[in-house]
N, C-alpha and C. Protein backbone atom coordinates (compact mmCIF):
# COMPACT_ATOMS: atom_id res chain seq x y z
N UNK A 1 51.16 -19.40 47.98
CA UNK A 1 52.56 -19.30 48.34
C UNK A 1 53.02 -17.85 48.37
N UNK A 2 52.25 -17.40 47.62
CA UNK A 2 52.47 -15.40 47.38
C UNK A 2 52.22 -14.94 48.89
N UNK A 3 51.07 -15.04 49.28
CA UNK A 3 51.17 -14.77 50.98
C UNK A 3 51.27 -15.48 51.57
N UNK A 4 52.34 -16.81 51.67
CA UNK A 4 52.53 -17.00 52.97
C UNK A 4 54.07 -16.67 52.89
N UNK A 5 54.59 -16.34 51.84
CA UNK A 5 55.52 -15.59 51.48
C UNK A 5 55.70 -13.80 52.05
N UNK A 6 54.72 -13.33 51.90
CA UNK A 6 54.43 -11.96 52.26
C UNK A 6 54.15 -11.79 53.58
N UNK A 7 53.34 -12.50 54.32
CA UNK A 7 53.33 -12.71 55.87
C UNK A 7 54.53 -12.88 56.45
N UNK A 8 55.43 -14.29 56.31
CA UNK A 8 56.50 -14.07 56.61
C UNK A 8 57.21 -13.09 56.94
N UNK A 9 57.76 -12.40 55.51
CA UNK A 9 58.44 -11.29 55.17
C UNK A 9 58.49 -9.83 56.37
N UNK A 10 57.04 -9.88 56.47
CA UNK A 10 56.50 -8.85 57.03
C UNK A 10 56.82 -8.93 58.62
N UNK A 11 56.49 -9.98 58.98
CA UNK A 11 57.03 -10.59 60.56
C UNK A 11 58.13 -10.57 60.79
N UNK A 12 59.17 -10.60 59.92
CA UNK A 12 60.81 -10.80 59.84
C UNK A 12 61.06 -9.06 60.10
N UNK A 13 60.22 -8.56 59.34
CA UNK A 13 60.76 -6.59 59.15
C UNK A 13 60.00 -6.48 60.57
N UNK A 14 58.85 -6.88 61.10
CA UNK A 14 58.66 -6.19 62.30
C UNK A 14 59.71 -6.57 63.19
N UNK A 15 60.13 -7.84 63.40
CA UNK A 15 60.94 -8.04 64.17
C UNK A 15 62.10 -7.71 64.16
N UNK A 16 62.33 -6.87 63.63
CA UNK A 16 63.74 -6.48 62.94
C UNK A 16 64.85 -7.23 62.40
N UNK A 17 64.59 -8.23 61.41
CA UNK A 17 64.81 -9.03 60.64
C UNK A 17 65.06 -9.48 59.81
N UNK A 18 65.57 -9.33 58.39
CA UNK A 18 66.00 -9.51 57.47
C UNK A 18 64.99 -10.75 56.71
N UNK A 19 64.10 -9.60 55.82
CA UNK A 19 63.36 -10.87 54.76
C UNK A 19 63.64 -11.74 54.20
N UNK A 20 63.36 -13.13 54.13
CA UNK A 20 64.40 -14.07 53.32
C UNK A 20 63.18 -15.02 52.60
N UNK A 21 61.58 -14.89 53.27
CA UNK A 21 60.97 -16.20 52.34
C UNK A 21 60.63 -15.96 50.84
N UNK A 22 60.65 -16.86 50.35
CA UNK A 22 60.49 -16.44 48.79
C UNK A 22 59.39 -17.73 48.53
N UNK A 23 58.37 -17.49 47.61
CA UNK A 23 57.43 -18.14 47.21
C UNK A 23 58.22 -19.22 46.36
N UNK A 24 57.54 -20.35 45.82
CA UNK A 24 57.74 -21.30 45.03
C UNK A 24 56.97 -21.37 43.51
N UNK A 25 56.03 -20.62 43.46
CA UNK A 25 55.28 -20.11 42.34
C UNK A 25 54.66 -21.97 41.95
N UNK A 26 53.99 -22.13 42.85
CA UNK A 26 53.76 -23.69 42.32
C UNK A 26 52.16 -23.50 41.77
N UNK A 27 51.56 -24.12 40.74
CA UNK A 27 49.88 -23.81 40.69
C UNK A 27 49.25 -25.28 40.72
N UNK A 28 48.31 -25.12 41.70
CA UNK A 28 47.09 -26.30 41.44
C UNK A 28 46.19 -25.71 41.32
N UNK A 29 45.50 -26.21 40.13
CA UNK A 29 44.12 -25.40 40.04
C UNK A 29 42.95 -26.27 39.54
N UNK A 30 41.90 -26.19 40.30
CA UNK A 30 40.57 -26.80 39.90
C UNK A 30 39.49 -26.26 39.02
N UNK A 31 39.75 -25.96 37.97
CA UNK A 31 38.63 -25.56 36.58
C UNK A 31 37.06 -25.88 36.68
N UNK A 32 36.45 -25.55 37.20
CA UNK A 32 34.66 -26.28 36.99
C UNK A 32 34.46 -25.25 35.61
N UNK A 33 34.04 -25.95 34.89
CA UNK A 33 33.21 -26.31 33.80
C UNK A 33 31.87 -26.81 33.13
N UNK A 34 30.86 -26.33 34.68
CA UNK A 34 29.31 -27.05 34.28
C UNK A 34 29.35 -27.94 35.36
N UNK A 35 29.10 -29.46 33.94
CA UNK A 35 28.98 -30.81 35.03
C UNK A 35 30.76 -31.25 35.11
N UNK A 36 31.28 -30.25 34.37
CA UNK A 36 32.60 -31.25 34.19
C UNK A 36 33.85 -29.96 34.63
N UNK A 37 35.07 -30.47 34.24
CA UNK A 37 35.96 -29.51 34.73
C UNK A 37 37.19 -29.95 34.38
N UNK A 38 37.98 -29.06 34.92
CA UNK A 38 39.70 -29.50 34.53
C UNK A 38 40.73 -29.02 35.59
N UNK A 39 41.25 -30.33 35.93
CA UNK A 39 42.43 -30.08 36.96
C UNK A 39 44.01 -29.74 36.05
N UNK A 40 44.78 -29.21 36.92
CA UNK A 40 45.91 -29.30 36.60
C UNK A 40 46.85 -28.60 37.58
N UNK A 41 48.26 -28.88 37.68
CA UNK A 41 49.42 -28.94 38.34
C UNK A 41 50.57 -28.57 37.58
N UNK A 42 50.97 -27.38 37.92
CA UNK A 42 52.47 -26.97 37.38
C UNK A 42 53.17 -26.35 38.41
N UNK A 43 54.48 -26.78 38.38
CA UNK A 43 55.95 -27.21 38.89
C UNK A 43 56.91 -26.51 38.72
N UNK A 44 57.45 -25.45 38.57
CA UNK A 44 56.70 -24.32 38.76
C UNK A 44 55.95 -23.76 37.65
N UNK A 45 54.85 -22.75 38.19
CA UNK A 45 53.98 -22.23 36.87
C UNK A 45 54.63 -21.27 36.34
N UNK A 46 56.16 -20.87 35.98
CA UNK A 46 56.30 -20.46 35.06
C UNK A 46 57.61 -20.93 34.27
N UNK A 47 57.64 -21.24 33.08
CA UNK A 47 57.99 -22.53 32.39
C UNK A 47 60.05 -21.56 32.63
N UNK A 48 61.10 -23.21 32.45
CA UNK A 48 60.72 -24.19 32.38
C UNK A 48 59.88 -24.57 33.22
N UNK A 49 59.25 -26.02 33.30
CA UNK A 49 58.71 -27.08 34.22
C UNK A 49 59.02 -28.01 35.15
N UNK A 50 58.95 -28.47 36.41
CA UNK A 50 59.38 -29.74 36.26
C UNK A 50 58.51 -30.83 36.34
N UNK A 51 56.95 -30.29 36.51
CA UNK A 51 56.15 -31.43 36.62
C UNK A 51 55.01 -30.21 35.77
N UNK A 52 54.03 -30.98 34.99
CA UNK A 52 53.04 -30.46 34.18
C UNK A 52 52.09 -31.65 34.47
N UNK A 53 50.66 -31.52 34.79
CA UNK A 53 49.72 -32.81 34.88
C UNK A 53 48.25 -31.81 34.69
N UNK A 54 47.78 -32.94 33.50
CA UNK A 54 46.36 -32.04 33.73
C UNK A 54 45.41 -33.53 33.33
N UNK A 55 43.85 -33.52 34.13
CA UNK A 55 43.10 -34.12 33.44
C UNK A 55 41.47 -33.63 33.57
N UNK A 56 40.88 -34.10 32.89
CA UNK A 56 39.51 -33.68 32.88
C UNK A 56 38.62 -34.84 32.86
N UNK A 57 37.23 -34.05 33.76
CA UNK A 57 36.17 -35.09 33.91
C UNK A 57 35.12 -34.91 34.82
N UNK A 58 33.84 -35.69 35.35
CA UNK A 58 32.83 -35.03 36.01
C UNK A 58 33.82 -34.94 37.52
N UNK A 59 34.64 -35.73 37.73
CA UNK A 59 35.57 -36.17 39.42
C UNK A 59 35.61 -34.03 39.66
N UNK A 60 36.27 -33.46 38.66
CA UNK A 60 37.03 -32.35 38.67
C UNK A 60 35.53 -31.32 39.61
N UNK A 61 34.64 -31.25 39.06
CA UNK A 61 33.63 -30.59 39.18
C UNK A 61 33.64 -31.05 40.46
N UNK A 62 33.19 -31.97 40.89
CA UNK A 62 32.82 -32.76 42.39
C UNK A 62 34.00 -32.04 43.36
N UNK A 63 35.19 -32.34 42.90
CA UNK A 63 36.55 -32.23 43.51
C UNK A 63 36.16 -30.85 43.91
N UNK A 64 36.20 -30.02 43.08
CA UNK A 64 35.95 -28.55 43.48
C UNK A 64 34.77 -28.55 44.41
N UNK A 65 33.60 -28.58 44.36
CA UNK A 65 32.74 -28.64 44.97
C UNK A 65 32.80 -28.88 46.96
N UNK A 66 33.72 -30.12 47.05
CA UNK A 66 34.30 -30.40 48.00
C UNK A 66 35.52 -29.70 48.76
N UNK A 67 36.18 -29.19 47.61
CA UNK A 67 36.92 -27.73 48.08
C UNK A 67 37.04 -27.01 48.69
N UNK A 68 35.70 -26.26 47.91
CA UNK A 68 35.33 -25.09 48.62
C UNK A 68 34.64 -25.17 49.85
N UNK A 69 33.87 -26.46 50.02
CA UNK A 69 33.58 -26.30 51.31
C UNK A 69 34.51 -26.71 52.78
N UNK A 70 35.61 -27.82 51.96
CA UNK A 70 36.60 -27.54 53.14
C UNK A 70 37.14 -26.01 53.03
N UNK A 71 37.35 -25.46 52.39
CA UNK A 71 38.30 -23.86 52.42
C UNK A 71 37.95 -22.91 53.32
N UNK A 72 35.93 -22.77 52.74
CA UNK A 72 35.24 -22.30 53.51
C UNK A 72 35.08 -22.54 55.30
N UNK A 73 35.12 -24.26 55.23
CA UNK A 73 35.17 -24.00 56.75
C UNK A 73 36.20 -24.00 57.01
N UNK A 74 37.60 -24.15 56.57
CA UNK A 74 38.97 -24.05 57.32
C UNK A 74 39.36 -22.40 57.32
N UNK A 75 38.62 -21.23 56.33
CA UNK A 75 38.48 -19.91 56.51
C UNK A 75 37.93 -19.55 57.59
N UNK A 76 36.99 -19.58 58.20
CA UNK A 76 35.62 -19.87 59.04
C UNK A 76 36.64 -20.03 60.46
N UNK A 77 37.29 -21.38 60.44
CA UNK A 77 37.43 -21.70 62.09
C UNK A 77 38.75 -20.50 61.99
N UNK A 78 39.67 -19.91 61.07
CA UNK A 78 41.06 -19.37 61.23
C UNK A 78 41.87 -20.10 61.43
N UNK A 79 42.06 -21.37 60.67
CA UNK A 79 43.10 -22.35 60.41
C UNK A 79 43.37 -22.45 59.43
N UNK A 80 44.40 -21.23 58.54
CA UNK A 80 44.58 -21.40 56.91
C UNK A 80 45.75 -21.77 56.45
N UNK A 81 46.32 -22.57 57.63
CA UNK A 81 47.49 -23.18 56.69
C UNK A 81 47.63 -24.67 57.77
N UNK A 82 46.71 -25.33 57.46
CA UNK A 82 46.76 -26.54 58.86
C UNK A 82 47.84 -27.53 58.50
N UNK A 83 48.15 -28.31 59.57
CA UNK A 83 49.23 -29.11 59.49
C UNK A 83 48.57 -30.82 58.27
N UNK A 84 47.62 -31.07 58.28
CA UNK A 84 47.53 -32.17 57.42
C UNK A 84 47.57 -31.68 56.13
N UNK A 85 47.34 -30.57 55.91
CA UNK A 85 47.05 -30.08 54.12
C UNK A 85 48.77 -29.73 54.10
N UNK A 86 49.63 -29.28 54.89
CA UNK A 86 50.95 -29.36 54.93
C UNK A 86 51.49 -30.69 54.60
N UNK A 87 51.38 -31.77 54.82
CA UNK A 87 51.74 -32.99 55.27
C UNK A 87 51.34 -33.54 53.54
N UNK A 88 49.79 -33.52 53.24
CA UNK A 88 49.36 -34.10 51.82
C UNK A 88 50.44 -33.32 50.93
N UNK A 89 50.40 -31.75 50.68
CA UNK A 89 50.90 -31.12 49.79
C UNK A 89 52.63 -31.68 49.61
N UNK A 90 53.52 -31.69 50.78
CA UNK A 90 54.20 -32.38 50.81
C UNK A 90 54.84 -33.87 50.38
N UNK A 91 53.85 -34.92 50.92
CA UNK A 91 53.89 -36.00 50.07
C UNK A 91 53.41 -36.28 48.29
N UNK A 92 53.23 -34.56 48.10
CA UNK A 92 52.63 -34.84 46.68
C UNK A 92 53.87 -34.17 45.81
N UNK A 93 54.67 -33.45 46.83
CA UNK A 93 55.97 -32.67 46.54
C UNK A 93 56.06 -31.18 45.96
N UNK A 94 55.11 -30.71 46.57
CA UNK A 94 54.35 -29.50 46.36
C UNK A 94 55.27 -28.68 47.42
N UNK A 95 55.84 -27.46 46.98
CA UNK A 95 56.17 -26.94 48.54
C UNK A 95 55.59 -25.32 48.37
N UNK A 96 55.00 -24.43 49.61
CA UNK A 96 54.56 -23.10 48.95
C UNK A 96 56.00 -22.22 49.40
N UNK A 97 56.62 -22.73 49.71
CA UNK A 97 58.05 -21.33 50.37
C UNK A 97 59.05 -22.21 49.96
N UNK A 98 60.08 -21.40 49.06
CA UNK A 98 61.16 -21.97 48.97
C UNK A 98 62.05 -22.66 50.22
């Protein structure tokens, strides 16, 4: 959300524009840990909260695993902010720009 915050910004000043996006400071993060790992979700990540979720288990490890290789190829083709990972993050109530 930090750069797609900063991209923005930057497009607004070239265009002669007045900066206005501001990040949401939201964190999902996938922990690998070996065979195992730890997810978790904060709302925003810096407290208060409004959503906190964490769990652990072999899924977490896998989860990551699968990750990175969508990331990698969605880095790869130059599609880093595609419309279905918009759409999931959304229905999960995740937003990266205020």
């Amino acid at each position: 959300s930090m750069v797609a915050a900063t991209v923005k910004n930057i497009r607004s000043c070239i265009a002669g524009e007045q900066p206005v996006a501001e990040a949401t400071w939201n964190a999902i993060c996938l922990a690998d840990m070996g065979d195992t790992g730890m997810a978790f979700v904060a709302l925003p990540q810096i407290p208060p909260r409004n959503v906190t979720w964490a769990k652990k288990g072999k899924w977490v490890h896998l989860a990551k695993i699968g990750f990175e290789k969508y990331f990698m190829r969605k880095v790869r083709k130059g599609d880093t902010d595609p419309v279905h990972e918009k759409f999931i993050l959304k229905m999960m109530g995740i937003e990266k720009l205020k």
